[in-house]
C-alpha atoms as a PDB file:
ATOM      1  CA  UNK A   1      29.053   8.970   4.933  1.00  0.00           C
ATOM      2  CA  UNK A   2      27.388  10.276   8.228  1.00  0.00           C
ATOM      3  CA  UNK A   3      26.461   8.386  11.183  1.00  0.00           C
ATOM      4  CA  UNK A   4      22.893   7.504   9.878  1.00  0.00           C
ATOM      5  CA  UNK A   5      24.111   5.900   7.180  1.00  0.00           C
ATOM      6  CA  UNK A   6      26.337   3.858   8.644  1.00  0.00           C
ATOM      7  CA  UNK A   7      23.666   2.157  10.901  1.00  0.00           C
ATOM      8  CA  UNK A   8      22.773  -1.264   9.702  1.00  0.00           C
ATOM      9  CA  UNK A   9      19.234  -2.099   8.437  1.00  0.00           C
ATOM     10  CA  UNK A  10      18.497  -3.486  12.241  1.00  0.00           C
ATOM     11  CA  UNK A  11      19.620  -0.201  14.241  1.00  0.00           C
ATOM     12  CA  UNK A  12      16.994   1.732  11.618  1.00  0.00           C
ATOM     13  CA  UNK A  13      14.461  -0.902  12.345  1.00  0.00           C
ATOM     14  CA  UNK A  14      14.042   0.296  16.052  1.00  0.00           C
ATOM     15  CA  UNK A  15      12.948   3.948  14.613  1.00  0.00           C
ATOM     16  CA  UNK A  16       9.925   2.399  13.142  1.00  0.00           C
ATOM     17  CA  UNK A  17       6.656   3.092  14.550  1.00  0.00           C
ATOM     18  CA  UNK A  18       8.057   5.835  16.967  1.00  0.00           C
ATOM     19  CA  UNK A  19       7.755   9.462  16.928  1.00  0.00           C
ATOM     20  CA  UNK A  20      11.249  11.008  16.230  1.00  0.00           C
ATOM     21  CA  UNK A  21      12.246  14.320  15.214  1.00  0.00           C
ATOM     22  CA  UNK A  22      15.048  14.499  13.049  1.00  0.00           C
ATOM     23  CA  UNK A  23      17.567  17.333  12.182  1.00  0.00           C
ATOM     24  CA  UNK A  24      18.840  17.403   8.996  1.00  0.00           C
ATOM     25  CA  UNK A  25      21.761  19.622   6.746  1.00  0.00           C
ATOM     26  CA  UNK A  26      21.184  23.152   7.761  1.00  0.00           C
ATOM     27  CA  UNK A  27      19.239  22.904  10.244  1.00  0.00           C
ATOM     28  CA  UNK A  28      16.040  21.875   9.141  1.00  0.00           C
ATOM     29  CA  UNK A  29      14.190  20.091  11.362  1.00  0.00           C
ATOM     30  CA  UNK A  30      11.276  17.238  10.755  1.00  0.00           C
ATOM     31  CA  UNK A  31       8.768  15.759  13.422  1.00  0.00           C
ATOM     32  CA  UNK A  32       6.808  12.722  12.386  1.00  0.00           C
ATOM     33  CA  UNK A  33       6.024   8.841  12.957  1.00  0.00           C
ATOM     34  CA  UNK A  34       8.418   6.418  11.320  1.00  0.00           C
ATOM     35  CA  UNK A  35       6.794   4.400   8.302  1.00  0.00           C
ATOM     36  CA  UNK A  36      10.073   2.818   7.157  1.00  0.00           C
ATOM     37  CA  UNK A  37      13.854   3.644   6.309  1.00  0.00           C
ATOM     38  CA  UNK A  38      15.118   3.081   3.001  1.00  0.00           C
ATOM     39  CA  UNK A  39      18.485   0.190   3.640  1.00  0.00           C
ATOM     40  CA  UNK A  40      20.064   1.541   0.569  1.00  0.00           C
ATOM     41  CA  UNK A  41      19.945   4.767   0.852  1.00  0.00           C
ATOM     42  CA  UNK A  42      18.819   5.759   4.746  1.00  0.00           C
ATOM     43  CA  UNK A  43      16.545   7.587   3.807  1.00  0.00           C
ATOM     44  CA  UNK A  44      13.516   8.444   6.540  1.00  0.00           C
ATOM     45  CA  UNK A  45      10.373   7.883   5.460  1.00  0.00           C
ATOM     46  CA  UNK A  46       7.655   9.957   8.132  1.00  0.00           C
ATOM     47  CA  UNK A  47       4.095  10.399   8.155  1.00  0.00           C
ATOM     48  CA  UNK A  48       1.970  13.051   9.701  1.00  0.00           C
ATOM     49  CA  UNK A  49      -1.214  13.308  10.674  1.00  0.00           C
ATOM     50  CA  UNK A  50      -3.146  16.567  10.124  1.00  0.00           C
ATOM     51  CA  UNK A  51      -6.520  16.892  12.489  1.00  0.00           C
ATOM     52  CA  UNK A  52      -9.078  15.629   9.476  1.00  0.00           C
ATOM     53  CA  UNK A  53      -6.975  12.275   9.513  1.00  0.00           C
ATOM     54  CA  UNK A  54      -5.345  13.431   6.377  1.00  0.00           C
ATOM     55  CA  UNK A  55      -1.960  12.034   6.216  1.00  0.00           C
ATOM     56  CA  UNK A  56       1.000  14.264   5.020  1.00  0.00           C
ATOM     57  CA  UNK A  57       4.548  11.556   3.942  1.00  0.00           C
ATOM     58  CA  UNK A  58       7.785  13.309   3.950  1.00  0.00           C
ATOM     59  CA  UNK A  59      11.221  11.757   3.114  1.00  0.00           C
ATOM     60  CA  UNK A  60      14.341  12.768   4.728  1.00  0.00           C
ATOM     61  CA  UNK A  61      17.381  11.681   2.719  1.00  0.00           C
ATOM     62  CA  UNK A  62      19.700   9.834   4.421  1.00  0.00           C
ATOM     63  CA  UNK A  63      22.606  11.793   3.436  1.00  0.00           C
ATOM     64  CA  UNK A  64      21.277  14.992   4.968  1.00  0.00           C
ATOM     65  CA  UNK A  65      20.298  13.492   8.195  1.00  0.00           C
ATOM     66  CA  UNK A  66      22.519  14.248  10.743  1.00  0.00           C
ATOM     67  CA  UNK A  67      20.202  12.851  14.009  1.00  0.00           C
ATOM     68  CA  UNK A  68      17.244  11.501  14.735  1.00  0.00           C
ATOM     69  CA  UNK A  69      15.911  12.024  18.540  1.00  0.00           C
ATOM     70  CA  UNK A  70      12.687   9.404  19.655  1.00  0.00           C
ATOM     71  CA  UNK A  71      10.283  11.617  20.906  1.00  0.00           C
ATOM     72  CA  UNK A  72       7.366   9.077  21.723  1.00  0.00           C
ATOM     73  CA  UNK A  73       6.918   5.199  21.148  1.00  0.00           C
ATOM     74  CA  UNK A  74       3.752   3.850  18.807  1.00  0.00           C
ATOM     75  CA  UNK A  75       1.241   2.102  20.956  1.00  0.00           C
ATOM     76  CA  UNK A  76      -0.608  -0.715  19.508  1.00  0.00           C
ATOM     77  CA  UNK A  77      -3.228   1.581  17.609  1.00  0.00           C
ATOM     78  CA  UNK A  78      -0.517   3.974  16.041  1.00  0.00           C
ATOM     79  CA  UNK A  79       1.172   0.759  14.419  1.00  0.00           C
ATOM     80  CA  UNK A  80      -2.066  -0.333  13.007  1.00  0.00           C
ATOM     81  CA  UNK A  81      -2.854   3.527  11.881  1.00  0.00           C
ATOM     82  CA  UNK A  82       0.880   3.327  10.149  1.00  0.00           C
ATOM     83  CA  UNK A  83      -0.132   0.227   8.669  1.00  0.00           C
ATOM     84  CA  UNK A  84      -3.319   1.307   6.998  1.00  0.00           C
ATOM     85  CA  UNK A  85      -0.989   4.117   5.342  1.00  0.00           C
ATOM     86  CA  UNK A  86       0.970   1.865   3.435  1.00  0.00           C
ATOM     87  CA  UNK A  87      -1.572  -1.215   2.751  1.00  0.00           C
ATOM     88  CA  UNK A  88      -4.303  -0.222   0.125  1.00  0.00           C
ATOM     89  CA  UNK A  89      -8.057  -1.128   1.435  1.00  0.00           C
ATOM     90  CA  UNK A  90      -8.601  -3.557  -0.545  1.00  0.00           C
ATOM     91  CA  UNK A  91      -5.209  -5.845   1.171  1.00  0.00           C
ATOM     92  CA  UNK A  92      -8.411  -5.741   4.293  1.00  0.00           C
ATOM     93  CA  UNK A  93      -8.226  -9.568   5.273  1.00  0.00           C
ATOM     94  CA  UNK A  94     -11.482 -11.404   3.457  1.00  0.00           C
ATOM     95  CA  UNK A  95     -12.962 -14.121   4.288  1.00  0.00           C
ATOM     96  CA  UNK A  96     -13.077 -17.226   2.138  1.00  0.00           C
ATOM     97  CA  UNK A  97     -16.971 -16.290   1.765  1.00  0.00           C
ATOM     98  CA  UNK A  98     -16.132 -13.342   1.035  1.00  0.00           C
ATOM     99  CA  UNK A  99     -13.805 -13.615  -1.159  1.00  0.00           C
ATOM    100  CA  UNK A 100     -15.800 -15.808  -3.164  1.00  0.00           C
ATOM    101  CA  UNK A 101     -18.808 -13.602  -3.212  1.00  0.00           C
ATOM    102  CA  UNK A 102     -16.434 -11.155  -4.447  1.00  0.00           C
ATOM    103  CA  UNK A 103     -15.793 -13.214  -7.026  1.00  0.00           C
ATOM    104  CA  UNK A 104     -18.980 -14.141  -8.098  1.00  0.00           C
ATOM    105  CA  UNK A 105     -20.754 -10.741  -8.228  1.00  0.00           C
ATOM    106  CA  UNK A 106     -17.782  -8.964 -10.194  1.00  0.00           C
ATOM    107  CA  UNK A 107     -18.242 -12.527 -12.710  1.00  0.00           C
ATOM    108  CA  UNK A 108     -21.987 -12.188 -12.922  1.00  0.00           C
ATOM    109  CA  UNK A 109     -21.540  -8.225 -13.777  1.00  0.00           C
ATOM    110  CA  UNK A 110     -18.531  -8.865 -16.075  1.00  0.00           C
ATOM    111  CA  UNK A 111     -20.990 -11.614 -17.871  1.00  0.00           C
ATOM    112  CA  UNK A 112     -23.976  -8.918 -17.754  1.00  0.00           C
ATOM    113  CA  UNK A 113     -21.957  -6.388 -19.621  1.00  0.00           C
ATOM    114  CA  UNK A 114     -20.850  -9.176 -22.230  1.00  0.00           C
ATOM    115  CA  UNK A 115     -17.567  -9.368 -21.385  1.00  0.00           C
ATOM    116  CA  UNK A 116     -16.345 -12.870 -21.766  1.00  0.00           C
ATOM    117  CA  UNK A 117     -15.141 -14.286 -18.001  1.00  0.00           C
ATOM    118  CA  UNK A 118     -14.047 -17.710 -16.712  1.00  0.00           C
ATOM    119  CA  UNK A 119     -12.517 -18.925 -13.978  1.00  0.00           C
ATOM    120  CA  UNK A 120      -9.053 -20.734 -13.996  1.00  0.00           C
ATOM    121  CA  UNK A 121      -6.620 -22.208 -11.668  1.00  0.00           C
ATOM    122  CA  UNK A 122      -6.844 -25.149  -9.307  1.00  0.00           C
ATOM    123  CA  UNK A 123      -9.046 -23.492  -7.124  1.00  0.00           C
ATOM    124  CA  UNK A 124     -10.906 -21.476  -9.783  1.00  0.00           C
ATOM    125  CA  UNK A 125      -9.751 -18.473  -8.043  1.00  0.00           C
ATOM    126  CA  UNK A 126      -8.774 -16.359 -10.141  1.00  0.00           C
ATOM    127  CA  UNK A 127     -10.905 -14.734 -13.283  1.00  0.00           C
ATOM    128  CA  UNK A 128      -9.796 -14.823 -16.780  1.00  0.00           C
ATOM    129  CA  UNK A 129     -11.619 -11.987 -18.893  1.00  0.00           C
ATOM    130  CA  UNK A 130     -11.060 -12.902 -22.503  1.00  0.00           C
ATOM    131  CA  UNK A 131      -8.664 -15.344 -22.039  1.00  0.00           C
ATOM    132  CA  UNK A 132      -5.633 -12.694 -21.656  1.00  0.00           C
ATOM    133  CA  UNK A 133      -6.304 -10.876 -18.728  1.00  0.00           C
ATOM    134  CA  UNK A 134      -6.484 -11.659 -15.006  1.00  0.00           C
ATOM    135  CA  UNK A 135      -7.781 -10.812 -11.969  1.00  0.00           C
ATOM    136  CA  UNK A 136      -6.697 -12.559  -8.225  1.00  0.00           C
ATOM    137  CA  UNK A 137      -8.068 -12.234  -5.453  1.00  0.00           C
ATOM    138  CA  UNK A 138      -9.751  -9.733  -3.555  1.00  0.00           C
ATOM    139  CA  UNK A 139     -10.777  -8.852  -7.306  1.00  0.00           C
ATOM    140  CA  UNK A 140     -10.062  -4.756  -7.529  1.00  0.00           C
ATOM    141  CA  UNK A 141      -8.114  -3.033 -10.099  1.00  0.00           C
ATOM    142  CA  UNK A 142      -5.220  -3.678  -9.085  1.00  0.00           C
ATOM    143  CA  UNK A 143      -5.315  -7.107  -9.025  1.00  0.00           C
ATOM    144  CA  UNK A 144      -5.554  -7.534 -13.061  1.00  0.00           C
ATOM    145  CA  UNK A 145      -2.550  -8.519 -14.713  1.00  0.00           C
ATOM    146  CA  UNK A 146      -2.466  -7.988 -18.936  1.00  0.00           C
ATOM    147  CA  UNK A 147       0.789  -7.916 -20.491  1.00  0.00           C
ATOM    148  CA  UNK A 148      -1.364  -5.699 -23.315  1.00  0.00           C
ATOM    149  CA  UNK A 149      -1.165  -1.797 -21.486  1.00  0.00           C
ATOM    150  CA  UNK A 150      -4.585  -0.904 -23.252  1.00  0.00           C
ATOM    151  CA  UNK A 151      -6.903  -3.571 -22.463  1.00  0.00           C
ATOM    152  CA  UNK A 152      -4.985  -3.401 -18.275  1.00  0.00           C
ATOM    153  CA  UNK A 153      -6.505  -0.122 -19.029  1.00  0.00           C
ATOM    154  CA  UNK A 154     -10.180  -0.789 -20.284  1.00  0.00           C
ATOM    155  CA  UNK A 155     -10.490  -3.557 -17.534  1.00  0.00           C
ATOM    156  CA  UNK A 156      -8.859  -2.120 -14.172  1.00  0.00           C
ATOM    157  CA  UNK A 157     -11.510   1.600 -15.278  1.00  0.00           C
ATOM    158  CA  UNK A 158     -14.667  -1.147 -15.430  1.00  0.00           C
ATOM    159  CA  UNK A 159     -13.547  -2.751 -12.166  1.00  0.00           C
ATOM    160  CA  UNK A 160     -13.484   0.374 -10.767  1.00  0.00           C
ATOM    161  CA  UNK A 161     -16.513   1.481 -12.053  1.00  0.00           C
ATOM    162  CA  UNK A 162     -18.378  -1.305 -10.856  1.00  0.00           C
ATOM    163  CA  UNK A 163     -16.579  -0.941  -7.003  1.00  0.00           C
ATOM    164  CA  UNK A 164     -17.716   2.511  -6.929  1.00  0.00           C
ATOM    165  CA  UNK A 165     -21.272   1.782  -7.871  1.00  0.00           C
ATOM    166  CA  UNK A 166     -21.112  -1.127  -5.399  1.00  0.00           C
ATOM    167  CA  UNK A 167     -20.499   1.405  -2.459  1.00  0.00           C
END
């Protein structure tokens, strides 16, 4: 076990958000901004950004590292550009309104399409599309829940289909 590893989940904490560079078993080296570190296995887990804002993730394995230098600490607007990496769009914070509209215009097309919808819960919330499939809130594809892989399927490709159109 090499030092990395033996760091505890809080010491690997500290790398997050920074630039680091790390050098790993012979010799190979990796620059990139901290997204997380693994606490089982210490692994690395960087992210690069190429000048179109694509974003290139790389994972050092813990075993193989053998340091890890900080080159630069995240500023405010880095730690919101790391966050955006690993949050879908859809986890954007809605408003009750919005939410709600959201709601109400996937319903109404659902209901257009003669798909049988309702609402359930306390708060009527969440849809129920035939009675055996849900969706929550903010009401994408991958907010349905089936425990039937085929109809998941069907639904989560009409969700999406009706997103896309709505952009």
């Amino acid at each position: 076990m090499n030092d990395w590893q033996k760091k505890s989940p809080l010491d690997w904490e500290t790398y997050v958000n920074k630039l680091v560079k790390v050098v790993a078993v012979e010799k190979h080296e990796y620059e990139g901004w901290v997204l997380t570190v693994d606490p089982v296995s210490a692994t690395i887990v960087l992210a690069t950004f190429a000048e179109n804002e694509k974003v290139f993730i790389s994972f050092v394995m813990g075993h193989a590292v053998q340091e890890v230098r900080i080159l630069q600490e995240g500023d405010s607007d880095m730690e919101q550009r790391l966050a955006r990496i690993s949050a879908p769009e859809e986890s954007q914070a809605y408003s009750p309104e919005e939410l709600e509209e959201r709601k109400n215009a996937l319903k109404t097309w659902l209901e257009t399409n003669h798909i049988p919808v309702g609402e359930q819960g306390e708060l009527g919330r969440t849809l129920s599309v035939a009675g055996v499939l849900t969706i929550d809130p903010p009401y994408g594809p991958e907010q349905c829940s089936c425990p039937n892989e085929i109809i998941l399927c069907r639904v989560q490709g009409l969700v999406q289909g009706y997103l896309d159109r709505q952009q």
